[in-house]
Protein backbone atom coordinates (compact mmCIF):
# COMPACT_ATOMS: atom_id res chain seq x y z
CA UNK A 1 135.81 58.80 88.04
CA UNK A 2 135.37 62.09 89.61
CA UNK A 3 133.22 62.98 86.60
CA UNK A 4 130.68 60.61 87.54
CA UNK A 5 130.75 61.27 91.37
CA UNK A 6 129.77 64.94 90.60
CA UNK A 7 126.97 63.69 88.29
CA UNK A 8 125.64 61.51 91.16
CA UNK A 9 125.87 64.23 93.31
CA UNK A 10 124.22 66.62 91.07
CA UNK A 11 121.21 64.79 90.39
CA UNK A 12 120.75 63.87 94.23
CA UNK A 13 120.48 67.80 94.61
CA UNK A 14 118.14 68.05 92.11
CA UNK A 15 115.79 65.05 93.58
CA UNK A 16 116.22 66.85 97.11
CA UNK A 17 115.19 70.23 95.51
CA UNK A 18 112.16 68.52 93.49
CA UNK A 19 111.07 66.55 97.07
CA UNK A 20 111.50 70.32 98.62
CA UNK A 21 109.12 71.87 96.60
CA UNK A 22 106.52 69.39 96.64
CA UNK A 23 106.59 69.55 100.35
CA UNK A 24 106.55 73.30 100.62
CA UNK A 25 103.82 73.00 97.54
CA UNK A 26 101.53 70.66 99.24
CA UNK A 27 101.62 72.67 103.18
CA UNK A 28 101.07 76.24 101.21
CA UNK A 29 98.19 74.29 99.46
CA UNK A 30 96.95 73.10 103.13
CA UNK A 31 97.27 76.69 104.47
CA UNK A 32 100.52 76.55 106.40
CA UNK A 33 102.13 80.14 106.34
CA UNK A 34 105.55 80.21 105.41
CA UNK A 35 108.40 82.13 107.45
CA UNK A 36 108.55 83.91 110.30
CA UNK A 37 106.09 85.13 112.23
CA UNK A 38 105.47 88.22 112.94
CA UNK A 39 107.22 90.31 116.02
CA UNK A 40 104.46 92.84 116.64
CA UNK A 41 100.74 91.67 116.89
CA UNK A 42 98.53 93.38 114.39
CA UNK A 43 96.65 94.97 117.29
CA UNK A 44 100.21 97.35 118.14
CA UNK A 45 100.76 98.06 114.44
CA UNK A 46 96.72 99.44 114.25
CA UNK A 47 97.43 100.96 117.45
CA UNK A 48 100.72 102.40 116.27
CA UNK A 49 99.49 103.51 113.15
CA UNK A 50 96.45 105.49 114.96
CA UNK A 51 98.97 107.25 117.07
CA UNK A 52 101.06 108.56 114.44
CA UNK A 53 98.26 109.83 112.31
CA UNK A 54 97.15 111.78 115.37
CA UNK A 55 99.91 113.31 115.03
CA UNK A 56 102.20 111.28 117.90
CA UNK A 57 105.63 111.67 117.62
CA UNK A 58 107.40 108.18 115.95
CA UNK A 59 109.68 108.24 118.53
CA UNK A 60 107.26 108.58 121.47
CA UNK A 61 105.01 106.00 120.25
CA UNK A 62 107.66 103.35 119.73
CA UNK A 63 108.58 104.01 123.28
CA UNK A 64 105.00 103.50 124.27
CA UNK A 65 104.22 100.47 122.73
CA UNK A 66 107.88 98.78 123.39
CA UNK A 67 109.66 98.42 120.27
CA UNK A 68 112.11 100.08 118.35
CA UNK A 69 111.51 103.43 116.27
CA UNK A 70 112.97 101.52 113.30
CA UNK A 71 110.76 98.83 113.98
CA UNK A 72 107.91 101.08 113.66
CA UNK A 73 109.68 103.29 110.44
CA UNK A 74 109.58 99.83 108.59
CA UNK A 75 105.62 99.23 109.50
CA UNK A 76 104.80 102.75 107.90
CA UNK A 77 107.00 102.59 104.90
CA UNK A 78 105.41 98.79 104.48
CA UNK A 79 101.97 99.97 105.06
CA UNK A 80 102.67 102.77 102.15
CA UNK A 81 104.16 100.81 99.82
CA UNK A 82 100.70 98.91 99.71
CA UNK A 83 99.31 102.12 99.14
CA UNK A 84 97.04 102.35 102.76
CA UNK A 85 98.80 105.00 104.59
CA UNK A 86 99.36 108.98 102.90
CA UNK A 87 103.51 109.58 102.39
CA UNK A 88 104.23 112.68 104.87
CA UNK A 89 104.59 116.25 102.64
């Protein structure tokens, strides 16, 4: 009995999983953007960015623009991982 119960159960999992997808498939397909959005416009990160290759301290610039100076750490080691910023000698 409890052999079949878990079978049932299984395969509802599976047919939730399977409708999941094909939901997540077909929005991605229509454009939608999955996940959170981002905290800091793409204006502050430019700006942020500018300021620290003119040689602004990190910590004085996160101050200026309101966020956190790990907030801005992540944004530079994300912006050199894709390869756009220099790494610091």
């Amino acid at each position: 009995m409890t052999t079949i119960l878990v079978a049932v159960a299984q395969a509802e999992r599976e047919r939730i999983l399977e409708r999941t997808n094909e939901g997540r498939g077909g929005a991605m397909n229509r454009g939608v953007k999955m996940g959170r959005k981002p905290s800091i416009s793409l204006a502050d990160r430019t700006r942020a960015v500018m300021m620290v290759a003119e040689g602004m301290p990190e910590a004085a610039v996160a101050k200026e623009l309101g966020f956190s100076r790990q907030k801005l750490y992540d944004i530079l080691d994300e912006l050199r991982r894709q390869d756009y910023l220099q790494r610091p000698v």
